[in-house]
PDB file of N, CA and C in Angstrom:
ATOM      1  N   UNK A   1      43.679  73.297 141.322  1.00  0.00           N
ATOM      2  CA  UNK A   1      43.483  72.237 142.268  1.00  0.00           C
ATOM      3  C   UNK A   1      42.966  72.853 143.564  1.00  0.00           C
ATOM      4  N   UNK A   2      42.307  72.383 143.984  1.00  0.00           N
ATOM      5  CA  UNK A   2      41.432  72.901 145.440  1.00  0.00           C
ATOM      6  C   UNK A   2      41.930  72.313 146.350  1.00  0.00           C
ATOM      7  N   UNK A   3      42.578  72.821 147.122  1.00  0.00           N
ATOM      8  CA  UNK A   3      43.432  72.135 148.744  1.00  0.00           C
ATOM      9  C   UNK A   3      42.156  72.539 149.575  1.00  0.00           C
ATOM     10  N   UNK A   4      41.513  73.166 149.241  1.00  0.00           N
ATOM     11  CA  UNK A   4      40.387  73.605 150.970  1.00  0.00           C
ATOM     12  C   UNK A   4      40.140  72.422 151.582  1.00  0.00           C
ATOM     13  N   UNK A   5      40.040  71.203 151.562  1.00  0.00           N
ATOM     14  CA  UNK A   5      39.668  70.489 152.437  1.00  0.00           C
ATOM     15  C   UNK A   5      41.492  69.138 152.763  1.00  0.00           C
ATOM     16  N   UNK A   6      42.326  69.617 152.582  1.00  0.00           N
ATOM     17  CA  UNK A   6      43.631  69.084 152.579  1.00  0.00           C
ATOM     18  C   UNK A   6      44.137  69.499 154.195  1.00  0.00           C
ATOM     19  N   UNK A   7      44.539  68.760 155.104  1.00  0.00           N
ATOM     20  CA  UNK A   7      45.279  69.352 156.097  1.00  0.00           C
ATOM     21  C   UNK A   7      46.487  68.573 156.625  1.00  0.00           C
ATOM     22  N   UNK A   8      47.308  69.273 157.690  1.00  0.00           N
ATOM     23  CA  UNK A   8      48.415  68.446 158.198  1.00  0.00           C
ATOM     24  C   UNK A   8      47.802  68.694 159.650  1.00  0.00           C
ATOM     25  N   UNK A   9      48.588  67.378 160.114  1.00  0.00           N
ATOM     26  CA  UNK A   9      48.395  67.567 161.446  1.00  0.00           C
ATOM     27  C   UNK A   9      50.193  67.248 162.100  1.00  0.00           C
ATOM     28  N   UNK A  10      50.380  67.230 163.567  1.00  0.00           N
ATOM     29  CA  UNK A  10      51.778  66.695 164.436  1.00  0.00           C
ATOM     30  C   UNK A  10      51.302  65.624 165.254  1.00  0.00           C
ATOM     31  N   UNK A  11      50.351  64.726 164.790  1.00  0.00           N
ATOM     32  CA  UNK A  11      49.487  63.637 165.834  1.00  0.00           C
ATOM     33  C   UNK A  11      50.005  62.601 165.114  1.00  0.00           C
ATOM     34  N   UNK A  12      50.128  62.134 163.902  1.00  0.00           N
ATOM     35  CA  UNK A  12      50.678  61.215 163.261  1.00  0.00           C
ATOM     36  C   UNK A  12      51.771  61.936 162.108  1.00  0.00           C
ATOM     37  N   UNK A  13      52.669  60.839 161.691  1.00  0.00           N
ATOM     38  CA  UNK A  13      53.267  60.562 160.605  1.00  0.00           C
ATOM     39  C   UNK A  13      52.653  60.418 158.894  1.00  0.00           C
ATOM     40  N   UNK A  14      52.750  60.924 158.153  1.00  0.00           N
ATOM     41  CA  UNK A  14      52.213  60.302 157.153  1.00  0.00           C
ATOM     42  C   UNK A  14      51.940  58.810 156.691  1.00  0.00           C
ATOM     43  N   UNK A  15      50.828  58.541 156.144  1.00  0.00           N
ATOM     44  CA  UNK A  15      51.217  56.835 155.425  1.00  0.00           C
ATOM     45  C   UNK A  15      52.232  56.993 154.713  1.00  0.00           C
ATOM     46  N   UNK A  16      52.185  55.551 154.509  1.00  0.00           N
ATOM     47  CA  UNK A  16      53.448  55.124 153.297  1.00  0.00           C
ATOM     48  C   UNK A  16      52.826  53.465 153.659  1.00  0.00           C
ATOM     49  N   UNK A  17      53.178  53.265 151.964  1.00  0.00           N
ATOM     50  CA  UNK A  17      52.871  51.943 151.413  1.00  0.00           C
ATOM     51  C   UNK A  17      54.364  51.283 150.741  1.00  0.00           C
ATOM     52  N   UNK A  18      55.379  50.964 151.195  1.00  0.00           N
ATOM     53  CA  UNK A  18      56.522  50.573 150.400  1.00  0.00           C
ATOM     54  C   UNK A  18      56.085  49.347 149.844  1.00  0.00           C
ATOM     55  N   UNK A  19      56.645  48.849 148.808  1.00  0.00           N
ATOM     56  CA  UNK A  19      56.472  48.163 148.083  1.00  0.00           C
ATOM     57  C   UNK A  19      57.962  47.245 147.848  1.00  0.00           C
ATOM     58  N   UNK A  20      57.910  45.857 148.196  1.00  0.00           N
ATOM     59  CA  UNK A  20      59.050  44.897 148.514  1.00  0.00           C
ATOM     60  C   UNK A  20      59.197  43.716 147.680  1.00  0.00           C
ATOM     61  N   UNK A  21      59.662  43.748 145.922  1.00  0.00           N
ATOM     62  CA  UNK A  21      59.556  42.831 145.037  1.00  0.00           C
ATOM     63  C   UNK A  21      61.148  41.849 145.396  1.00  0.00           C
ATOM     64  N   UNK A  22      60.824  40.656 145.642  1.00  0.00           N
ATOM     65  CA  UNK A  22      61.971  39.588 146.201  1.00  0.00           C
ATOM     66  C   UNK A  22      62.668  39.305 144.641  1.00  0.00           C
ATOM     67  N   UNK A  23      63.268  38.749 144.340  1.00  0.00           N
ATOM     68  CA  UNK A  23      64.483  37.698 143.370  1.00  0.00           C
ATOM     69  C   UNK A  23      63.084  37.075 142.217  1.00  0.00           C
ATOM     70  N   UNK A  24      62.310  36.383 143.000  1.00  0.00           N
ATOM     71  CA  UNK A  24      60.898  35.610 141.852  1.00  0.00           C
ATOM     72  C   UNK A  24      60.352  36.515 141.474  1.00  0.00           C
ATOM     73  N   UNK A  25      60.115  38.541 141.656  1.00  0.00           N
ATOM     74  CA  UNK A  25      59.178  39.300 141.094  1.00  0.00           C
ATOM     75  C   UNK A  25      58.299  39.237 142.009  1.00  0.00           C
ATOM     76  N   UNK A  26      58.140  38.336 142.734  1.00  0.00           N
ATOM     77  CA  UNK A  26      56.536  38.276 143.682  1.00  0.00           C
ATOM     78  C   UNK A  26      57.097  39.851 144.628  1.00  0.00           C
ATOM     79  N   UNK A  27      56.242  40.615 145.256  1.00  0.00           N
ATOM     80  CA  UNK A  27      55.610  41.926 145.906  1.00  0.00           C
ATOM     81  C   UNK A  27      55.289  41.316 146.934  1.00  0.00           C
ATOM     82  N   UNK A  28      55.404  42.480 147.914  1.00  0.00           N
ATOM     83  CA  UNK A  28      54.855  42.440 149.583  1.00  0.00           C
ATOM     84  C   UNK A  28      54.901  43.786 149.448  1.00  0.00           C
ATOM     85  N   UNK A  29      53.399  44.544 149.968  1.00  0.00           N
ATOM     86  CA  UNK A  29      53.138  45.975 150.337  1.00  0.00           C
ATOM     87  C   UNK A  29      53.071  45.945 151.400  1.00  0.00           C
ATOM     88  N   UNK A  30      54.116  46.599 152.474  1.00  0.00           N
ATOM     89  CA  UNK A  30      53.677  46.688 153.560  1.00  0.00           C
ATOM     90  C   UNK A  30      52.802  48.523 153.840  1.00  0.00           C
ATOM     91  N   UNK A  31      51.770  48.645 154.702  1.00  0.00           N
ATOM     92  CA  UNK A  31      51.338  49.745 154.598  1.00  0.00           C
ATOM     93  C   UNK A  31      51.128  49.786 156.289  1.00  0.00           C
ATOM     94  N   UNK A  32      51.867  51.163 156.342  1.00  0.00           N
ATOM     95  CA  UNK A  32      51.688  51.725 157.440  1.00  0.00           C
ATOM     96  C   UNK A  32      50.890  53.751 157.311  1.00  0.00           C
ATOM     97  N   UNK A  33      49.251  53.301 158.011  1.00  0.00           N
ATOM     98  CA  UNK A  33      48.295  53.997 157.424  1.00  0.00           C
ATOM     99  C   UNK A  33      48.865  55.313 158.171  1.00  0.00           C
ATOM    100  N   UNK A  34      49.323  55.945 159.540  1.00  0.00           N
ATOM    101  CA  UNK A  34      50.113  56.906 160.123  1.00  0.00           C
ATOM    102  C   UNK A  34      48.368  57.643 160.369  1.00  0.00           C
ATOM    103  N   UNK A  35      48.866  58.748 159.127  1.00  0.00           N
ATOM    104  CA  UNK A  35      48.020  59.812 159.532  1.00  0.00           C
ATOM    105  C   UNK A  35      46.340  60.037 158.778  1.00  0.00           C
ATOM    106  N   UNK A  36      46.646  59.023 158.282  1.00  0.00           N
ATOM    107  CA  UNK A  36      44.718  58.568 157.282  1.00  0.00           C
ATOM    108  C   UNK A  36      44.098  58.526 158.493  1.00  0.00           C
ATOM    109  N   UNK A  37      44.535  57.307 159.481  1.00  0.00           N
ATOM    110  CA  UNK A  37      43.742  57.079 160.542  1.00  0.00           C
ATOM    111  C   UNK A  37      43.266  57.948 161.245  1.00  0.00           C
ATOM    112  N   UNK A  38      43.335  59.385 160.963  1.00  0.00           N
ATOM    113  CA  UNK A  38      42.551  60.526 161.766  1.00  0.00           C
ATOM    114  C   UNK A  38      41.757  61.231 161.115  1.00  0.00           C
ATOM    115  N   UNK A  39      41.611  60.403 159.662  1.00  0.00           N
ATOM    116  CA  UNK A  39      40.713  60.872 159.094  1.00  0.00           C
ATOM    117  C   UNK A  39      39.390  60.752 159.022  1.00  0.00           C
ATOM    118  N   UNK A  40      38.008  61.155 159.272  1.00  0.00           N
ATOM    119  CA  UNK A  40      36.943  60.663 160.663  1.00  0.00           C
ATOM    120  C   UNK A  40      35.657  61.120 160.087  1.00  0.00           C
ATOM    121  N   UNK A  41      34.734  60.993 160.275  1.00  0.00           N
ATOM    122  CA  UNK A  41      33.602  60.869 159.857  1.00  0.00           C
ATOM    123  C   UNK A  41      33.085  62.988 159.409  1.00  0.00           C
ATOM    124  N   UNK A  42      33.737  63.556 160.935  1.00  0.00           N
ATOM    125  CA  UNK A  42      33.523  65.014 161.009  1.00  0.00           C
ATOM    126  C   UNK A  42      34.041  65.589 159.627  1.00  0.00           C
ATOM    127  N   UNK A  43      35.453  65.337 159.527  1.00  0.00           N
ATOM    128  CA  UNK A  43      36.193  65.658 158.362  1.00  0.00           C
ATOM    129  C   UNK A  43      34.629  65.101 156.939  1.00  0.00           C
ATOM    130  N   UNK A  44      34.402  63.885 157.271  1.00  0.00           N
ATOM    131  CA  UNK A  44      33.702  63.845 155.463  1.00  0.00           C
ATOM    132  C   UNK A  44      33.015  64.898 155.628  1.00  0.00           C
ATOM    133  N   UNK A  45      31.843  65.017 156.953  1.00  0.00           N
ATOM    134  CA  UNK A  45      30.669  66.013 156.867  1.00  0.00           C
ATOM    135  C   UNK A  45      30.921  67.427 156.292  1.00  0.00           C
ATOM    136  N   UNK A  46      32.393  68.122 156.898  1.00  0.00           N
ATOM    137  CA  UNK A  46      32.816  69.267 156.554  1.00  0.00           C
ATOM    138  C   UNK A  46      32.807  69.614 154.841  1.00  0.00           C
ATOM    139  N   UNK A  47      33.139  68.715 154.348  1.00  0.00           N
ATOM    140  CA  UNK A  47      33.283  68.241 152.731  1.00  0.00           C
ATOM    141  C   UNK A  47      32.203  67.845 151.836  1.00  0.00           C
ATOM    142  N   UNK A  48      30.785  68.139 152.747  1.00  0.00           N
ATOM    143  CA  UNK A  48      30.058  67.744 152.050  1.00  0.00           C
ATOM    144  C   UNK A  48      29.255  68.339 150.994  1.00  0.00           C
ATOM    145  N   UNK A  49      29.308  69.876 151.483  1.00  0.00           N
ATOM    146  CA  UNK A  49      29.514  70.844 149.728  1.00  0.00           C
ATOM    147  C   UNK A  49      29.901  70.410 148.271  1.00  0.00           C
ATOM    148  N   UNK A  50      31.378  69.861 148.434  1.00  0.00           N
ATOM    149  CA  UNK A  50      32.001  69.480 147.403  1.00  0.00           C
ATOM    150  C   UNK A  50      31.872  68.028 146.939  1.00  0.00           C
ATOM    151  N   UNK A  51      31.574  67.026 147.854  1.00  0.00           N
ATOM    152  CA  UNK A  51      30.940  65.847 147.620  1.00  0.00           C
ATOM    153  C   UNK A  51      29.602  66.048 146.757  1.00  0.00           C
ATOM    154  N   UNK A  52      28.965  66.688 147.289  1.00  0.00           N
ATOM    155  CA  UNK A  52      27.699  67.328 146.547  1.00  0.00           C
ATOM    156  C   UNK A  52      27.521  67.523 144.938  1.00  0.00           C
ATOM    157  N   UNK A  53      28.618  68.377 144.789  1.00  0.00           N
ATOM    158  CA  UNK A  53      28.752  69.059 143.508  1.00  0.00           C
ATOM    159  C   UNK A  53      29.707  67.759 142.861  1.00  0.00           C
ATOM    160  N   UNK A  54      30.149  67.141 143.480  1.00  0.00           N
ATOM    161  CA  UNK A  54      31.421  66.032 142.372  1.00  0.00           C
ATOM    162  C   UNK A  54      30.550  65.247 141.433  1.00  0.00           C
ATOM    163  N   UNK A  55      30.799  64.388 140.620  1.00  0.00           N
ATOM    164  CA  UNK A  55      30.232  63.602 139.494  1.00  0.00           C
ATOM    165  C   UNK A  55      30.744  62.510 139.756  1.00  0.00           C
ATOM    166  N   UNK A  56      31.815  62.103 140.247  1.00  0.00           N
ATOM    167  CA  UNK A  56      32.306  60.822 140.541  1.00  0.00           C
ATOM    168  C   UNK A  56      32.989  60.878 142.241  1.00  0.00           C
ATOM    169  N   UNK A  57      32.921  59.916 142.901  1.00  0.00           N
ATOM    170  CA  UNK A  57      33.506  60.258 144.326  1.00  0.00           C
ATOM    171  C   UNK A  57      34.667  58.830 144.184  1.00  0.00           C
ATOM    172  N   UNK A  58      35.989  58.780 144.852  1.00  0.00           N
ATOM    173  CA  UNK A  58      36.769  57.702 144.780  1.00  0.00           C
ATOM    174  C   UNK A  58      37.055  57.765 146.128  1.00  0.00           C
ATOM    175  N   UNK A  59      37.262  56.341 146.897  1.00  0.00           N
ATOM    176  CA  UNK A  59      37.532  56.463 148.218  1.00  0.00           C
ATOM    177  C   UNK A  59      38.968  55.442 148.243  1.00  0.00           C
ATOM    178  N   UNK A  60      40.600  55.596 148.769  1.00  0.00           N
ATOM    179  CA  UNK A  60      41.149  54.392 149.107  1.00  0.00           C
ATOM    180  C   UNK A  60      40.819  53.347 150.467  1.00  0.00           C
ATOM    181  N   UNK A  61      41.182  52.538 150.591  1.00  0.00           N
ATOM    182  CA  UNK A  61      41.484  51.477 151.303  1.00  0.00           C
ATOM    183  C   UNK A  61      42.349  51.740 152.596  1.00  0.00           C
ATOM    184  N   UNK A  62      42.698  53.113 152.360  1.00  0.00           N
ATOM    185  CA  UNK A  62      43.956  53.238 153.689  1.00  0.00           C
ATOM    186  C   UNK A  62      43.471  54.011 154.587  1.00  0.00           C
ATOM    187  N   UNK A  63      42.108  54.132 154.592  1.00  0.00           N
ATOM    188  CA  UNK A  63      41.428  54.993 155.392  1.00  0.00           C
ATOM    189  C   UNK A  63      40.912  53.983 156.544  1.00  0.00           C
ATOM    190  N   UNK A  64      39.617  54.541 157.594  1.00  0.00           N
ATOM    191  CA  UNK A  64      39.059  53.706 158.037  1.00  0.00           C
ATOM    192  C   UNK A  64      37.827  53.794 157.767  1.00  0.00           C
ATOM    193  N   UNK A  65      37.632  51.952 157.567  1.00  0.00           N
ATOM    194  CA  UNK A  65      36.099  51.585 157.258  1.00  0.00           C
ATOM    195  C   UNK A  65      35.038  52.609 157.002  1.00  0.00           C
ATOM    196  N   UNK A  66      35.120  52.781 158.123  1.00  0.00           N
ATOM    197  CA  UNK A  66      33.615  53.508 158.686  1.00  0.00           C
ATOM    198  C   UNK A  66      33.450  55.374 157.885  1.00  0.00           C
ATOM    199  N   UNK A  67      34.634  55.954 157.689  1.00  0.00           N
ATOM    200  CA  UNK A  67      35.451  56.984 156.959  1.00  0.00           C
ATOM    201  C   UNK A  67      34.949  56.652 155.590  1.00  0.00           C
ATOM    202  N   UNK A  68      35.266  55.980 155.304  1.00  0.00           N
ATOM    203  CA  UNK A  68      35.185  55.831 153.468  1.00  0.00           C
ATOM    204  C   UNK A  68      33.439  55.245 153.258  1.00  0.00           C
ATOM    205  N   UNK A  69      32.633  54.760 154.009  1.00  0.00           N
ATOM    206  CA  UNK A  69      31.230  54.480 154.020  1.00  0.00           C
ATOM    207  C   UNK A  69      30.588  55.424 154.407  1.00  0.00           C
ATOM    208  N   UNK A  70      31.095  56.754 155.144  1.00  0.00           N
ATOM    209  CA  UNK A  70      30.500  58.048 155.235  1.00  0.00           C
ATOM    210  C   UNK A  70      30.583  59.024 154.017  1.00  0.00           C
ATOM    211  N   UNK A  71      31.498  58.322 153.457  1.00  0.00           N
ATOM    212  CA  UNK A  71      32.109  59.208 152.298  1.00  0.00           C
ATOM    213  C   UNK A  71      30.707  58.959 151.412  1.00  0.00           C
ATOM    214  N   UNK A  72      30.822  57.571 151.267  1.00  0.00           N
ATOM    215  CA  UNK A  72      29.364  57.305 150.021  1.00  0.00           C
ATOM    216  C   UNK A  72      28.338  57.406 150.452  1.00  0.00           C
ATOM    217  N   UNK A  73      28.030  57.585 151.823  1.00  0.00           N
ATOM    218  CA  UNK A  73      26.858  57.865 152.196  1.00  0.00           C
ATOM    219  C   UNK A  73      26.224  59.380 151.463  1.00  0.00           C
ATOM    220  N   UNK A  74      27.144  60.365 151.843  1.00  0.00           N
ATOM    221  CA  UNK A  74      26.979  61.507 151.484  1.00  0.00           C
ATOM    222  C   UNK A  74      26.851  61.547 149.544  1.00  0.00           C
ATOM    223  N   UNK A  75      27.748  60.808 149.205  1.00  0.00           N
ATOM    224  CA  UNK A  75      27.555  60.568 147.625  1.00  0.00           C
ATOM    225  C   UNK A  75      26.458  60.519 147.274  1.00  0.00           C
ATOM    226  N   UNK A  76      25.606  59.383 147.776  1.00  0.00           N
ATOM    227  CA  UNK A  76      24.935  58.848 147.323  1.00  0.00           C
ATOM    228  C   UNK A  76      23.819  59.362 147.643  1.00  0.00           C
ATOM    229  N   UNK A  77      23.396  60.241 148.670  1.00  0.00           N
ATOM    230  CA  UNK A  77      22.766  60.915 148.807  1.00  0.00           C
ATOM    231  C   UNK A  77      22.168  62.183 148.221  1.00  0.00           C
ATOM    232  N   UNK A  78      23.400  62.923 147.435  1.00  0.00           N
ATOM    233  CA  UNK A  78      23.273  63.945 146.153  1.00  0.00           C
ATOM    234  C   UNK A  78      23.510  63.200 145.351  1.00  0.00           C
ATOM    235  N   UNK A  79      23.187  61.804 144.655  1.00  0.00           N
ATOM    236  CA  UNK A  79      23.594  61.686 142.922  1.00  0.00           C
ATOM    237  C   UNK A  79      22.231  61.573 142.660  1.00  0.00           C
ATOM    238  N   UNK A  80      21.003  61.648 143.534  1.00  0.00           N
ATOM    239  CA  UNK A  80      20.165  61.024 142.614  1.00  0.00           C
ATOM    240  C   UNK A  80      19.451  59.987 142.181  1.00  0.00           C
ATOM    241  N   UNK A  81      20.838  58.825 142.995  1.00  0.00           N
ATOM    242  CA  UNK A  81      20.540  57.416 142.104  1.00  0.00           C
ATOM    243  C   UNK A  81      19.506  56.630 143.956  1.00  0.00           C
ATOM    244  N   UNK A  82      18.753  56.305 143.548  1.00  0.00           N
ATOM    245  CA  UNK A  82      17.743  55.318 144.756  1.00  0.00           C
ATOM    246  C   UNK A  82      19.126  53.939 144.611  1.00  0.00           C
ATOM    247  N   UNK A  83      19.106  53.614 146.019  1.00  0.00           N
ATOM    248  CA  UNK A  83      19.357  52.533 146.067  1.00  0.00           C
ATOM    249  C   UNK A  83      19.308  51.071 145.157  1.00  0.00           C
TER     250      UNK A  83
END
């Protein structure tokens, strides 16, 4: 497993997504994103070696917007595929 692009920081908390099933089975996720949110456009660029070389790229939802559309930018840019 390759940690090179994995880090901690002391600026935030980690996320966490708990998950809150009531008496009917029905769910409430509450998500508190902590330390995704510092995850930033610089960070994708740094990564973009290995974006490069990947075959499939997956992005979550607990990031921000603009973070995870840099992500595929760069994807999509080494797969090859035209718009």
């Amino acid at each position: 497993m390759n940690l090179e692009h994995v880090s901690s920081t002391n600026e935030a908390a980690t996320g966490v997504a708990p998950i809150i099933v009531d008496k009917q089975g029905r769910n409430s996720i509450i998500v508190i994103l902590g330390a995704n949110l510092l995850l930033n456009g610089d960070d994708i660029e740094r990564a973009e070696d290995i974006i490069r070389q990947s075959k499939i790229v997956v992005c979550q939802l607990e990031i921000r917007e603009e973070t995870g559309k840099k992500t595929f930018e760069l994807a999509r840019k080494h797969s090859g595929i035209d718009s």
